[in-house]
N, C-alpha and C. Protein backbone atom coordinates (compact mmCIF):
# COMPACT_ATOMS: atom_id res chain seq x y z
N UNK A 1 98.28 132.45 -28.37
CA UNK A 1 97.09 132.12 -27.60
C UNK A 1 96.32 131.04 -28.35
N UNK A 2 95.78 130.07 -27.34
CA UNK A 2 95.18 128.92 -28.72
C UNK A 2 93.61 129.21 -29.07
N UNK A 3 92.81 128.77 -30.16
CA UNK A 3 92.02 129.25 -30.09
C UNK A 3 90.84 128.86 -29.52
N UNK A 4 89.95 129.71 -29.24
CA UNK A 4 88.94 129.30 -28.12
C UNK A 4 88.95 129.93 -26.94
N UNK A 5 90.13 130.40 -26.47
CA UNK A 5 90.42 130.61 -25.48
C UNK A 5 90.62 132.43 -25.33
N UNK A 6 89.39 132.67 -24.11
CA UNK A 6 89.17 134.08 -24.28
C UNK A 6 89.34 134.63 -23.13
N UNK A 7 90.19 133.77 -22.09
CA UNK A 7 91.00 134.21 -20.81
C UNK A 7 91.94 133.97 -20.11
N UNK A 8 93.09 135.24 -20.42
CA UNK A 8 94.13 134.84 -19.95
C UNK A 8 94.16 135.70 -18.13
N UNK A 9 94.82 134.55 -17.63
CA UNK A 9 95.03 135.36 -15.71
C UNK A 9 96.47 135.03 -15.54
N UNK A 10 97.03 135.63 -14.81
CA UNK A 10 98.10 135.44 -13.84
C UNK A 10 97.93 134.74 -12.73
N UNK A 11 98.38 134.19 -12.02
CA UNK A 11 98.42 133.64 -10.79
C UNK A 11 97.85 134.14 -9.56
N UNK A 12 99.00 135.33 -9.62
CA UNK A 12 98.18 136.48 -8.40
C UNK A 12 96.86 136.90 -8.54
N UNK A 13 96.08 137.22 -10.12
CA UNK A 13 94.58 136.95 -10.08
C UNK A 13 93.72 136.19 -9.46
N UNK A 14 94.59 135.03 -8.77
CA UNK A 14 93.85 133.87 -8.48
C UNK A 14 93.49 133.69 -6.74
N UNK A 15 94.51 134.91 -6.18
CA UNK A 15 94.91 134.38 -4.95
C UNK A 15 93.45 134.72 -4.34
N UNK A 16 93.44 133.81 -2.96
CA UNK A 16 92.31 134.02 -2.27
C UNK A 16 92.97 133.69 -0.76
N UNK A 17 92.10 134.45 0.31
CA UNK A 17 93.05 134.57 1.43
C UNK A 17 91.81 134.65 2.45
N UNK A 18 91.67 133.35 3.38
CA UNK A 18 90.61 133.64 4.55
C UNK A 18 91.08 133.84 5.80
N UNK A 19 90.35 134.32 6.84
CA UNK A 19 90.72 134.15 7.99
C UNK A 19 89.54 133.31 8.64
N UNK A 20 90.09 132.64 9.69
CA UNK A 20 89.34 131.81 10.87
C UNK A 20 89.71 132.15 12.05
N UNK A 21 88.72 132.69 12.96
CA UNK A 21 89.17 132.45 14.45
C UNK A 21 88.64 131.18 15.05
N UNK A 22 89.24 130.47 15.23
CA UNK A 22 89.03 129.38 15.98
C UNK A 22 87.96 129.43 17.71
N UNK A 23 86.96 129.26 17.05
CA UNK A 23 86.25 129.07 18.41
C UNK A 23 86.05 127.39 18.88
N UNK A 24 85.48 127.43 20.13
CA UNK A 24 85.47 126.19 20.96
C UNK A 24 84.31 125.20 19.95
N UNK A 25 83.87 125.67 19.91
CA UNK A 25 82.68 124.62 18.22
C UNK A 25 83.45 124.01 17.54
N UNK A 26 84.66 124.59 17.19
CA UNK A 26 85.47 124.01 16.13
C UNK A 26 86.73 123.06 16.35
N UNK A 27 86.78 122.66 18.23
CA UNK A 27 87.80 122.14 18.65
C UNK A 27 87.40 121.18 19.58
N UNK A 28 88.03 119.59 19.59
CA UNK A 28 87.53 118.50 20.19
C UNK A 28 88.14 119.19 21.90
N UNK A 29 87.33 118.31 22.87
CA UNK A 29 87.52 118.45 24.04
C UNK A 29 88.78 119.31 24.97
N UNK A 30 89.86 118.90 24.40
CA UNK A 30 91.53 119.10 24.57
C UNK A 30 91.67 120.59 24.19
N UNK A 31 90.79 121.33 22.97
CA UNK A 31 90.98 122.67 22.59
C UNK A 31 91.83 122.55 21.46
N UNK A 32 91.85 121.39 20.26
CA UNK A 32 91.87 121.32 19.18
C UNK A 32 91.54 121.44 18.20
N UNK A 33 91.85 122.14 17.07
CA UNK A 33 90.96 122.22 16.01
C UNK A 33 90.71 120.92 15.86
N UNK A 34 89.34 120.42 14.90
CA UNK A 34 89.41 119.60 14.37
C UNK A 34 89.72 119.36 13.18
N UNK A 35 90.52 118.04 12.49
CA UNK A 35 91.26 118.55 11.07
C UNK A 35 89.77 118.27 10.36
N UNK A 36 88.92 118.11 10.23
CA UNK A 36 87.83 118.35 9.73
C UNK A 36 87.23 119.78 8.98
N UNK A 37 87.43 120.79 10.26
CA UNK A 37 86.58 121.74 10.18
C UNK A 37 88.10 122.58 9.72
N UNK A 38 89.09 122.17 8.58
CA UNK A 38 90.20 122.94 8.24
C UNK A 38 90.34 122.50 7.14
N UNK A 39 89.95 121.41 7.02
CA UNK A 39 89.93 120.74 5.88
C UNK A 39 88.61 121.37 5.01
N UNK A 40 87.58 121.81 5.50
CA UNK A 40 86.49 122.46 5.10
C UNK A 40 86.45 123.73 4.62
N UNK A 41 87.83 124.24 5.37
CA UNK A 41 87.84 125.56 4.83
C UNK A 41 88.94 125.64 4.15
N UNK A 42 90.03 124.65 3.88
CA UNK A 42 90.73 124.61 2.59
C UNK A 42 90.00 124.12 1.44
N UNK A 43 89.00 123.61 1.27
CA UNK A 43 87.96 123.11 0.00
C UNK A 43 87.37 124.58 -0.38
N UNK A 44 86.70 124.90 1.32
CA UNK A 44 86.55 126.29 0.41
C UNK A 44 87.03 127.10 0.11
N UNK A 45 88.24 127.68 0.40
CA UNK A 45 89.28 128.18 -0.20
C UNK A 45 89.53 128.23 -1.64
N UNK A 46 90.36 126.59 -1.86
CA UNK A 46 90.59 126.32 -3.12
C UNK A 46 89.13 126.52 -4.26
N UNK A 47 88.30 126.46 -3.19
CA UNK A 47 87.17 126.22 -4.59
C UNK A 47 86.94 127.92 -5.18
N UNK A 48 87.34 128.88 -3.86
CA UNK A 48 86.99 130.67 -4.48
C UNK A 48 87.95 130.43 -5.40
N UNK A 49 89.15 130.20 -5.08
CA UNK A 49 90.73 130.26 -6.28
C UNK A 49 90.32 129.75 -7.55
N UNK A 50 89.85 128.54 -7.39
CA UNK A 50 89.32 128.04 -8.50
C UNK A 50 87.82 128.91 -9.57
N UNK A 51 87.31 129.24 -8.56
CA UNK A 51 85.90 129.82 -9.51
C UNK A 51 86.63 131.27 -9.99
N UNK A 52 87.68 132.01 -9.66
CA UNK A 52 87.97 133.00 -10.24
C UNK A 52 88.64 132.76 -11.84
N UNK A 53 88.84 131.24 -12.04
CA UNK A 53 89.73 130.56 -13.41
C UNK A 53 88.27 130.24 -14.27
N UNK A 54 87.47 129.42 -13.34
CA UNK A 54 86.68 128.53 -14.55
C UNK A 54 85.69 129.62 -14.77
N UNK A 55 84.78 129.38 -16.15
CA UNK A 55 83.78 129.64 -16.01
C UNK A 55 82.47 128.77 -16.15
N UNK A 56 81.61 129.28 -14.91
CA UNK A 56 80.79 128.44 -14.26
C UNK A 56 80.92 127.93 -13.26
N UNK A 57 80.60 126.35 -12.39
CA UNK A 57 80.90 125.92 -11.08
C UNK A 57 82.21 124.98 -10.87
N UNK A 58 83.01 125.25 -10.19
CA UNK A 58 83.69 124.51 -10.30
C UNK A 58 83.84 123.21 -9.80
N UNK A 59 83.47 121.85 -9.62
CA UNK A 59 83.83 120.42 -8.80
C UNK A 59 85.00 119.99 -8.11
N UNK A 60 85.45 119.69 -6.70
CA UNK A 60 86.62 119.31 -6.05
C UNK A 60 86.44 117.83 -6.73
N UNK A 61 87.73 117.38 -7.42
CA UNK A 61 87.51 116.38 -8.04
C UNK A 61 88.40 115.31 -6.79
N UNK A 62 89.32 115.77 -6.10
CA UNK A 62 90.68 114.83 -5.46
C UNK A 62 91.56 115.97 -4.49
N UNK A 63 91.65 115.47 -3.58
CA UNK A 63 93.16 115.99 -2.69
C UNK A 63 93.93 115.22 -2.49
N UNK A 64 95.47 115.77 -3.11
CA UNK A 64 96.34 114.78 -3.17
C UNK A 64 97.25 114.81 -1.94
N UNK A 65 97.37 115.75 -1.01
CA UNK A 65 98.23 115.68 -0.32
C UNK A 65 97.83 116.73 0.85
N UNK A 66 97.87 116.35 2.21
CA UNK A 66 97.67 117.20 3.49
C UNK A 66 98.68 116.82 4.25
N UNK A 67 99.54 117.73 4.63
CA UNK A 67 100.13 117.65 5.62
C UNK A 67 99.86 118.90 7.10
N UNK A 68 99.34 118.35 8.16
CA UNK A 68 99.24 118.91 9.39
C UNK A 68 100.13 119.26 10.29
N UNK A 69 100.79 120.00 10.17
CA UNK A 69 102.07 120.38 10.87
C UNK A 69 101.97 119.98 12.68
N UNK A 70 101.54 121.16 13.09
CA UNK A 70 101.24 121.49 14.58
C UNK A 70 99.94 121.59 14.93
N UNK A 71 98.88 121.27 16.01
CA UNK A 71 97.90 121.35 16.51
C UNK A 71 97.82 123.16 16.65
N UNK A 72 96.31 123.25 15.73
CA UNK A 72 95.72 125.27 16.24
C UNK A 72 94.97 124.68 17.56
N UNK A 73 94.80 125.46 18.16
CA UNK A 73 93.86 125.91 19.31
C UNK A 73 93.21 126.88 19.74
N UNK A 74 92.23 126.66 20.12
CA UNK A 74 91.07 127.47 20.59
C UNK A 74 91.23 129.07 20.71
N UNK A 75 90.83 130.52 20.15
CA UNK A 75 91.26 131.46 20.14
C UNK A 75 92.41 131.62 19.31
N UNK A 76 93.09 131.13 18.52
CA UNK A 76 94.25 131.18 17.23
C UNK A 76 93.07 131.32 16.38
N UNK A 77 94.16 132.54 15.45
CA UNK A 77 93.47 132.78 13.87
C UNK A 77 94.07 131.99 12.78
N UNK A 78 93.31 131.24 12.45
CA UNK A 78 94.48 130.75 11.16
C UNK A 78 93.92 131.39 10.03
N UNK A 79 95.20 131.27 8.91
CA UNK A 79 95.03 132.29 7.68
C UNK A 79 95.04 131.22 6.75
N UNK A 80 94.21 131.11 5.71
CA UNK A 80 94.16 130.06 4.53
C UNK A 80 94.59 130.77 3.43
N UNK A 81 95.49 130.41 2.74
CA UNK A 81 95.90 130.73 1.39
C UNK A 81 95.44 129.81 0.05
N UNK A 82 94.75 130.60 -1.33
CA UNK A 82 94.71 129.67 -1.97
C UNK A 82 94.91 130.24 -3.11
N UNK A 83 95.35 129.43 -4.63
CA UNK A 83 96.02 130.26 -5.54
C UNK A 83 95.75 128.97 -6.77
N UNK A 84 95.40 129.32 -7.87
CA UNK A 84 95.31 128.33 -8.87
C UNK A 84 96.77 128.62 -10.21
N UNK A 85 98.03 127.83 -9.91
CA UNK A 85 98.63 128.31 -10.60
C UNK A 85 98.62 127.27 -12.04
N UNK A 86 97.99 126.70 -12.33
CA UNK A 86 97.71 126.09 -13.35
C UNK A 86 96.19 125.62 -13.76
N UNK A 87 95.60 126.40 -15.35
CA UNK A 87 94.55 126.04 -15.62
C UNK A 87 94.76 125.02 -16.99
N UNK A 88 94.13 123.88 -17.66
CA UNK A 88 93.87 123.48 -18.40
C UNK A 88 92.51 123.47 -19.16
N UNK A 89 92.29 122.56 -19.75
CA UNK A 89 90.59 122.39 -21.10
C UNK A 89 89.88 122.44 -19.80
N UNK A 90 90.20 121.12 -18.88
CA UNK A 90 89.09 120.43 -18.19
C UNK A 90 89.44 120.68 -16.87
N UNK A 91 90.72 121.05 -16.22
CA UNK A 91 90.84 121.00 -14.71
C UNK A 91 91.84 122.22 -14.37
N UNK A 92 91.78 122.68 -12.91
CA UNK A 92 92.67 123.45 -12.65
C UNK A 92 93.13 123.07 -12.13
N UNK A 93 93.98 123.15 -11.30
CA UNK A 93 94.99 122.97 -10.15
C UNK A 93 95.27 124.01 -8.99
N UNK A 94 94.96 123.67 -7.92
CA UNK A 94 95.08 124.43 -6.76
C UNK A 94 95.92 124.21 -5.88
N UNK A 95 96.32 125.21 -5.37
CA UNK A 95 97.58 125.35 -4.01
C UNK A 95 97.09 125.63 -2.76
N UNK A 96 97.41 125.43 -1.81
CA UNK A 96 96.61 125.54 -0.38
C UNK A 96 98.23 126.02 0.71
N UNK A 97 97.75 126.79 1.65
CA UNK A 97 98.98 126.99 2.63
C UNK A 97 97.77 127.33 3.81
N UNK A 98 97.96 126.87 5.06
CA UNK A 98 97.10 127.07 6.01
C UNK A 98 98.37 127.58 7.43
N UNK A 99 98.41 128.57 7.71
CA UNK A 99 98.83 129.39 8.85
C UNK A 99 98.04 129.49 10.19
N UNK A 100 98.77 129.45 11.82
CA UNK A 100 98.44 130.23 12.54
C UNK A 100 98.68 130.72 12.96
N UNK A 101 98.40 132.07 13.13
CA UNK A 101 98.76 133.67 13.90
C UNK A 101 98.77 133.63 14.72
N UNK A 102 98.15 133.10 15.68
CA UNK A 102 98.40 132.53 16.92
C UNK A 102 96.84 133.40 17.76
N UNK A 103 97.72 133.85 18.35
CA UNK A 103 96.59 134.26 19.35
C UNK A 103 96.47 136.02 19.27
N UNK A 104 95.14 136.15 19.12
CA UNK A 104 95.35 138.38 19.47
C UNK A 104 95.26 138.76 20.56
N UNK A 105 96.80 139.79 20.50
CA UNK A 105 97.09 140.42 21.82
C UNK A 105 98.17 139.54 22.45
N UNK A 106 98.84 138.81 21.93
CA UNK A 106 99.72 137.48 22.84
C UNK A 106 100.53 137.84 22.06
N UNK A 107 101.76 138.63 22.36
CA UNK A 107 102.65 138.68 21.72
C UNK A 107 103.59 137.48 21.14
């Protein structure tokens, strides 16, 4: 252990897991999410994952990479996953996975 350092976590310590139901507020005309208001809740996501590593506040410094698969819509739950599997001195590193469940009761 090096010294200074007075916390060790696992990964799975880190995980953080939201749900969203997608209401009509959150979707342009068509019944789209907007990638805005997903993108908002992967920041906040990553940022719980993250405050369970640092201590104190943590800063979104950069996102390096989004990829948007398929359009959610209106009444879909999506599930946000977030997990910090690497901490350093000065930064962590965060993982993001964004799911939708689709619809409740719609098989």
């Amino acid at each position: 252990m090096a010294s200074g350092c007075s916390r060790i976590f696992s990964v799975s310590d880190t995980v953080v897991s939201t749900l969203h139901i997608i209401m009509q507020s959150h979707a342009n005309p068509l019944g789209i999410l907007h990638g805005g208001n997903m993108i908002r809740w992967l920041v906040d996501a990553g940022t719980l994952a993250a405050s369970k590593v640092v201590i104190g506040y943590p800063l979104l410094a950069g996102i390096d990479f989004i990829y948007l698969g398929k359009p959610v819509g209106v009444g879909e739950t999506l599930a946000i996953f977030a997990w910090a599997p690497y901490a350093g001195r000065s930064s962590v590193e965060v993982g993001l996975a964004a799911y939708s469940l689709g619809r409740p009761g719609v098989g």
